[in-house]
Protein backbone atom coordinates (compact mmCIF):
# COMPACT_ATOMS: atom_id res chain seq x y z
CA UNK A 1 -46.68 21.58 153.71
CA UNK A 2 -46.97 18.39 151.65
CA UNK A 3 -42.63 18.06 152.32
CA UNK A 4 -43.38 18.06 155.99
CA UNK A 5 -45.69 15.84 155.68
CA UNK A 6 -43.59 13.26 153.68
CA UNK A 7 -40.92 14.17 156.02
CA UNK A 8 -42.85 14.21 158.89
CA UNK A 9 -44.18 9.91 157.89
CA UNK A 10 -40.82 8.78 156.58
CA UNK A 11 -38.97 10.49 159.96
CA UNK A 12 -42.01 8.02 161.52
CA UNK A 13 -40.76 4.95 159.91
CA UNK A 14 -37.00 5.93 160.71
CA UNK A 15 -37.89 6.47 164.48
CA UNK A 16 -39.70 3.03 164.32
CA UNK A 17 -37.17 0.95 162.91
CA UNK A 18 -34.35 2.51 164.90
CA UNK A 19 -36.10 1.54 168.20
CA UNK A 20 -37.07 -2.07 166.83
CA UNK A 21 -33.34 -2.42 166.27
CA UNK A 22 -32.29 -1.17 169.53
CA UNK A 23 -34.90 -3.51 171.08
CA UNK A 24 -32.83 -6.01 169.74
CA UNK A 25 -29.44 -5.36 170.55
CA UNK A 26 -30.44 -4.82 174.18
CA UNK A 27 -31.42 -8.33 173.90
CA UNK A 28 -27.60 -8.62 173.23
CA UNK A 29 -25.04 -8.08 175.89
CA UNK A 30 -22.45 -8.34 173.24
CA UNK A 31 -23.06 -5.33 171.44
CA UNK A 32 -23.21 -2.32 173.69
CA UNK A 33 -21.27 -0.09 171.58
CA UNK A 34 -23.24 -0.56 168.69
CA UNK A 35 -26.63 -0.15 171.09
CA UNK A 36 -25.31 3.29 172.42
CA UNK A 37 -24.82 4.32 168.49
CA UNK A 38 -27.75 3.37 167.92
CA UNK A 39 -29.33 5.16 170.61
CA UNK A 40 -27.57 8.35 169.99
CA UNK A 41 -28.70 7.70 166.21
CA UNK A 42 -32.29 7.63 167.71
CA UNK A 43 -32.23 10.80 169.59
CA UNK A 44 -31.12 12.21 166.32
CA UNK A 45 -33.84 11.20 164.46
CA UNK A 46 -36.82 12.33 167.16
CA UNK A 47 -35.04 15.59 167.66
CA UNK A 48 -35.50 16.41 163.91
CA UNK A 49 -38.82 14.56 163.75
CA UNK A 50 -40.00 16.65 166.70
CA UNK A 51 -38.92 20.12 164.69
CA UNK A 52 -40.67 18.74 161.76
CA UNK A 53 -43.58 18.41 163.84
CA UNK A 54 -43.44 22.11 165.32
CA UNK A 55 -42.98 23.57 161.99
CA UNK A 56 -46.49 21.50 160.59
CA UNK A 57 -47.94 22.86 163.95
CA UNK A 58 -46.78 26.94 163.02
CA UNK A 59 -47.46 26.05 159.81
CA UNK A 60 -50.96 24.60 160.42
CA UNK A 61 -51.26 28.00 162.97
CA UNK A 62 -50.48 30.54 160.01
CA UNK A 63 -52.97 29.12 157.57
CA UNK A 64 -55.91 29.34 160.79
CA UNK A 65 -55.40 32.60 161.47
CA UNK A 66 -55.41 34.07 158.03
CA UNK A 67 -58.18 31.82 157.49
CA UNK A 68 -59.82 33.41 161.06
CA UNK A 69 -58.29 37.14 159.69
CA UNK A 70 -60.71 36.61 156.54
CA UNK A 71 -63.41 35.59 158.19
CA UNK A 72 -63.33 38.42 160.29
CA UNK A 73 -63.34 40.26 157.52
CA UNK A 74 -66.25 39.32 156.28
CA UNK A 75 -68.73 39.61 159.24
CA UNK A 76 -67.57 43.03 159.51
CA UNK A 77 -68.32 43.53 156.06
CA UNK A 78 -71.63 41.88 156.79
CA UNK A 79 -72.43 44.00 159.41
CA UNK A 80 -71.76 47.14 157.70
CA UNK A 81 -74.11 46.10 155.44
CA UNK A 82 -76.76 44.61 157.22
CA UNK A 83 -80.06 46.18 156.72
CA UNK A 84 -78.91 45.47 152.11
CA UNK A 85 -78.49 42.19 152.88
CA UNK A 86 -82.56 42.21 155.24
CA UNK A 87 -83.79 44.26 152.37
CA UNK A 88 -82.43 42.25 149.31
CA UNK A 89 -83.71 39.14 151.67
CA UNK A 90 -86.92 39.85 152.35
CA UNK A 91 -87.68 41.12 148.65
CA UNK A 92 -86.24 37.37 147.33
CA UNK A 93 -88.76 35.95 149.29
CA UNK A 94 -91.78 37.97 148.62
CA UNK A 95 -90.96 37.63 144.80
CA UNK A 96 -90.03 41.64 144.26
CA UNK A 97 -87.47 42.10 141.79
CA UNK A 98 -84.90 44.59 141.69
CA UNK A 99 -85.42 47.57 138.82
CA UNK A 100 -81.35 47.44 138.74
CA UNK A 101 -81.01 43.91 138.37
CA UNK A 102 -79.48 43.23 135.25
């Protein structure tokens, strides 16, 4: 995830500089044939910035729902064990210890 990342801020900076320089040659009639490259440079770079992008986003996807998947998990695990958890509660509050405890 950290590549993308780096990927994803340096493919940024490309994307930037690419349309500051074809701001500029549009200023000059002169140079369409460099402004087209330049252009078709451009698209380059957003298409590949844009797939970066998607793959942070699947990425980013994966890691929530494992993360939800867990936390499933656990309130089912909670639940099954519900009236331990009251119990062991209620006696930490009272000031009852457990004979097990070790």
């Amino acid at each position: 995830m950290a590549a993308l990342i780096r990927e994803d801020s340096e493919l940024e900076q490309q994307t930037m500089l690419l349309a500051q320089r074809i701001s500029q040659l549009a200023r000059q009639t002169s140079k369409t044939e460099e402004l087209d490259n330049a252009k078709v440079e451009l698209k380059q770079v957003v298409t590949k910035h844009f797939d970066v992008r998607q793959k942070r986003r699947e990425l980013q996807i994966q890691r929530l729902e494992e993360e939800l998947k867990r936390l499933r998990e656990a309130v089912a695990k909670r639940n099954e064990s519900r009236d331990e958890i009251i119990s062991k509660r209620l006696a930490d509050l009272v000031g009852q210890r457990d004979e097990l405890e070790f």
